[in-house]
Protein backbone atom coordinates (compact mmCIF):
# COMPACT_ATOMS: atom_id res chain seq x y z
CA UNK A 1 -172.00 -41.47 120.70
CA UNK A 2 -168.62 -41.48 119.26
CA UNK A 3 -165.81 -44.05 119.50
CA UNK A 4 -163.49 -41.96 121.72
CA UNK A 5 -166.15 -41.26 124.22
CA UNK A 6 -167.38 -44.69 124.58
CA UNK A 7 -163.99 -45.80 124.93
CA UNK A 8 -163.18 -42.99 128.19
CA UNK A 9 -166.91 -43.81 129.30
CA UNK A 10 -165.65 -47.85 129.24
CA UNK A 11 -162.93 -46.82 131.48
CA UNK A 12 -164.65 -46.32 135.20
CA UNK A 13 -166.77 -49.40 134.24
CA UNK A 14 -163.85 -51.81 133.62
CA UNK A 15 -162.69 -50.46 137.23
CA UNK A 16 -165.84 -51.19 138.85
CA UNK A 17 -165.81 -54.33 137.42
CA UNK A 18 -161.93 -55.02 138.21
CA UNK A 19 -161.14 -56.02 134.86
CA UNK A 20 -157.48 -55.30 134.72
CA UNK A 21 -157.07 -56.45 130.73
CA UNK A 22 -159.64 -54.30 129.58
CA UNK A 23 -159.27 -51.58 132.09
CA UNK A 24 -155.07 -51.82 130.28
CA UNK A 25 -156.59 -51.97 127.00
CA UNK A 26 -158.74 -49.14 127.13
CA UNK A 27 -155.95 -46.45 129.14
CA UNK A 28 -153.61 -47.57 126.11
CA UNK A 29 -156.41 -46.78 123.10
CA UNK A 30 -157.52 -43.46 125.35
CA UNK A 31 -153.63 -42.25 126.02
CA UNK A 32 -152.82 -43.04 121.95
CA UNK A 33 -155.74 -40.82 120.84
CA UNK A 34 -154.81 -38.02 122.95
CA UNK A 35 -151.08 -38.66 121.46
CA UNK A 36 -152.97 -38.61 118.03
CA UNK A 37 -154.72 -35.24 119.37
CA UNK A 38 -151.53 -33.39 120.35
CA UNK A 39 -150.14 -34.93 116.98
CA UNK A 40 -152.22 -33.36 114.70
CA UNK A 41 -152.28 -30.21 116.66
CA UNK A 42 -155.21 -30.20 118.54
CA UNK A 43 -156.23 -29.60 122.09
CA UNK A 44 -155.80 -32.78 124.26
CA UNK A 45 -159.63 -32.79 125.50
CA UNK A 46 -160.58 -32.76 122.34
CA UNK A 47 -162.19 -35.83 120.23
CA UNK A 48 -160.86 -37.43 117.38
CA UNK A 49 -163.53 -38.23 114.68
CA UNK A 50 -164.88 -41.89 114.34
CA UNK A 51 -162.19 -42.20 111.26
CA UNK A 52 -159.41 -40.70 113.15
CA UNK A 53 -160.16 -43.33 116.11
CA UNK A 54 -160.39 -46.32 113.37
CA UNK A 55 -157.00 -45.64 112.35
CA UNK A 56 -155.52 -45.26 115.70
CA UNK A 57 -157.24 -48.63 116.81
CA UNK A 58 -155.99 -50.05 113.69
CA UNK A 59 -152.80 -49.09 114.41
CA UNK A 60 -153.11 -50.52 117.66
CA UNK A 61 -154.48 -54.36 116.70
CA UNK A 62 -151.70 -54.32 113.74
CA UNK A 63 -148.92 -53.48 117.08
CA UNK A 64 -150.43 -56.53 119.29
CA UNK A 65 -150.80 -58.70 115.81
CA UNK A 66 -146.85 -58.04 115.37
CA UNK A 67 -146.22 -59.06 119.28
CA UNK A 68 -148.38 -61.91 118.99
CA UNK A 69 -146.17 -63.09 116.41
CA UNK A 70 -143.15 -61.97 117.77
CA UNK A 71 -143.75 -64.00 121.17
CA UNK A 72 -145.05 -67.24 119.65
CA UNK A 73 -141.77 -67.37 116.98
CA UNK A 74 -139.33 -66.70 120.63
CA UNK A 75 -141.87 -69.11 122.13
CA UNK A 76 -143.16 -67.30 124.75
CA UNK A 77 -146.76 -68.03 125.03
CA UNK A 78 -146.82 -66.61 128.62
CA UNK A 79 -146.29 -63.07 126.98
CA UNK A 80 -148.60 -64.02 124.00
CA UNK A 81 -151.40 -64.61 125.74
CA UNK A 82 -152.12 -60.90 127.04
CA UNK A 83 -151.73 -59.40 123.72
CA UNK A 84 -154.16 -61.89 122.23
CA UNK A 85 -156.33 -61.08 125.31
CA UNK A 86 -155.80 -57.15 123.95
CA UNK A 87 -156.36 -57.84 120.69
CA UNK A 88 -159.79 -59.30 120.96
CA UNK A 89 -161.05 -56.21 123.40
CA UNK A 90 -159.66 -53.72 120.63
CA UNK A 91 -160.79 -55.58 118.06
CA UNK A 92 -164.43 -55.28 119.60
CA UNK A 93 -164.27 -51.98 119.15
CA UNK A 94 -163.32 -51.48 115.84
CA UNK A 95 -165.81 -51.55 112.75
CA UNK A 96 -167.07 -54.75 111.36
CA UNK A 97 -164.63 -55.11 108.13
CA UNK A 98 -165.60 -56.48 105.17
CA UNK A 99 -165.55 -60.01 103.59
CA UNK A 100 -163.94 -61.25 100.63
CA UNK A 101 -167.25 -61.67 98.93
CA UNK A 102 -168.62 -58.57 99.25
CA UNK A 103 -164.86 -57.11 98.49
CA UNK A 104 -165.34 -59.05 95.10
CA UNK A 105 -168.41 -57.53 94.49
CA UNK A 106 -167.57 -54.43 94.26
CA UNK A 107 -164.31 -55.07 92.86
CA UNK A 108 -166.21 -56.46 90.08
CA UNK A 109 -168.57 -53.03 89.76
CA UNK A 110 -165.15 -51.02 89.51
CA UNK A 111 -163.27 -53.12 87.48
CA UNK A 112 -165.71 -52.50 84.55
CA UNK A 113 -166.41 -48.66 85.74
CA UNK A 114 -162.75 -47.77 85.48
CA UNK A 115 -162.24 -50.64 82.38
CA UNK A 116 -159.28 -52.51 83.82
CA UNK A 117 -158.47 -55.71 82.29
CA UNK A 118 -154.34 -55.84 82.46
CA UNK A 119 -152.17 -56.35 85.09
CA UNK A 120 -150.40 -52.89 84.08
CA UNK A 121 -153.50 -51.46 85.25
CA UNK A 122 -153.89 -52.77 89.04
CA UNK A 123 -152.08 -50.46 91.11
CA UNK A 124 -154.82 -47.54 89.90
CA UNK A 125 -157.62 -50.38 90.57
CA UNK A 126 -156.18 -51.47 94.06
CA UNK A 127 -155.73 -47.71 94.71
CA UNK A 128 -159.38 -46.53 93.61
CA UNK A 129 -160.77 -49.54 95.24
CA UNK A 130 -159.29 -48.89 98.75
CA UNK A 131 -160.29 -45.41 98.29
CA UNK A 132 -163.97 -46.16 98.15
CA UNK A 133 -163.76 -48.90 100.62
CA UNK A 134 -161.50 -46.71 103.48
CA UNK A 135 -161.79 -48.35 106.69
CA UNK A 136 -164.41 -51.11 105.55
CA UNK A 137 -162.30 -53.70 104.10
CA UNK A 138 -159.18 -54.50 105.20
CA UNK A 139 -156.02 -53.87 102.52
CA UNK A 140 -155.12 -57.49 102.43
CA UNK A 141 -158.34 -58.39 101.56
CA UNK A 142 -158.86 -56.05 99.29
CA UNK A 143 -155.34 -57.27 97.46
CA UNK A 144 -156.34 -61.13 97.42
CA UNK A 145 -159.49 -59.90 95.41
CA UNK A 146 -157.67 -57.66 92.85
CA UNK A 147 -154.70 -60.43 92.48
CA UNK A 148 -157.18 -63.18 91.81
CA UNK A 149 -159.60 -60.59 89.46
CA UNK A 150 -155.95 -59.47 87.46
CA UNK A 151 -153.47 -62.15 87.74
């Protein structure tokens, strides 16, 4: 079953089970795929592809992150605390990402593929390398690795 179906098919079961967070959570992630829908031109009933619905999740954890962050620097825990609560039900959802050791890895296996060995040369490693991993790793990761392979 795809992403964006299990997400609408979570909805009537975080009413029955009168979880307000997640029942939030999941109208929010449901109503920004259908904006991503009518984006790209689409029919509103229609489904957005597993990819499509990573990148409109990640978009979504990366928006509480930046709250988060926003609301502990103004010191407002009271508002921080349902955005975490957000966070971890999107972040559920999303793929499993990567770790830095199995980033390095295949860092590694690229770096002597596409025989980079300066520092002029990592931009075209960082960009083949998030090519290949799309939507496994995340890009921060994937920096840390190629800054400590190149610098």
């Amino acid at each position: 079953m795809a992403i964006h179906e299990t997400l609408k098919k979570s909805i009537p079961e975080a009413l029955r089970a009168r979880d307000e967070t997640r029942l939030r959570t999941l109208r929010s992630l449901v109503a920004a795929m259908t904006n991503e829908v009518v984006a790209k031109k689409r029919k509103p009933n229609e489904l957005l592809t597993d990819e499509e619905v990573t990148i409109v999740m990640k978009r979504a954890a990366s928006q509480r992150k930046d709250s988060i962050e926003q609301f502990e620097k103004a010191s407002r825990n009271d508002l921080a605390e349902p955005e975490k609560a957000e966070l971890a039900i999107i972040e559920s959802y999303l793929p499993q990402m990567m770790g830095r050791e199995e980033i390095m890895k295949i860092a590694k296996a690229k770096m002597t593929e596409l025989g980079v060995s300066t520092k002029a040369d990592a931009g075209k490693f960082t960009g083949a390398l998030m090519k290949e991993l799309k939507g496994k790793a995340d890009g921060g990761d994937v920096k840390a690795v190629v800054d400590s392979l190149l610098f």
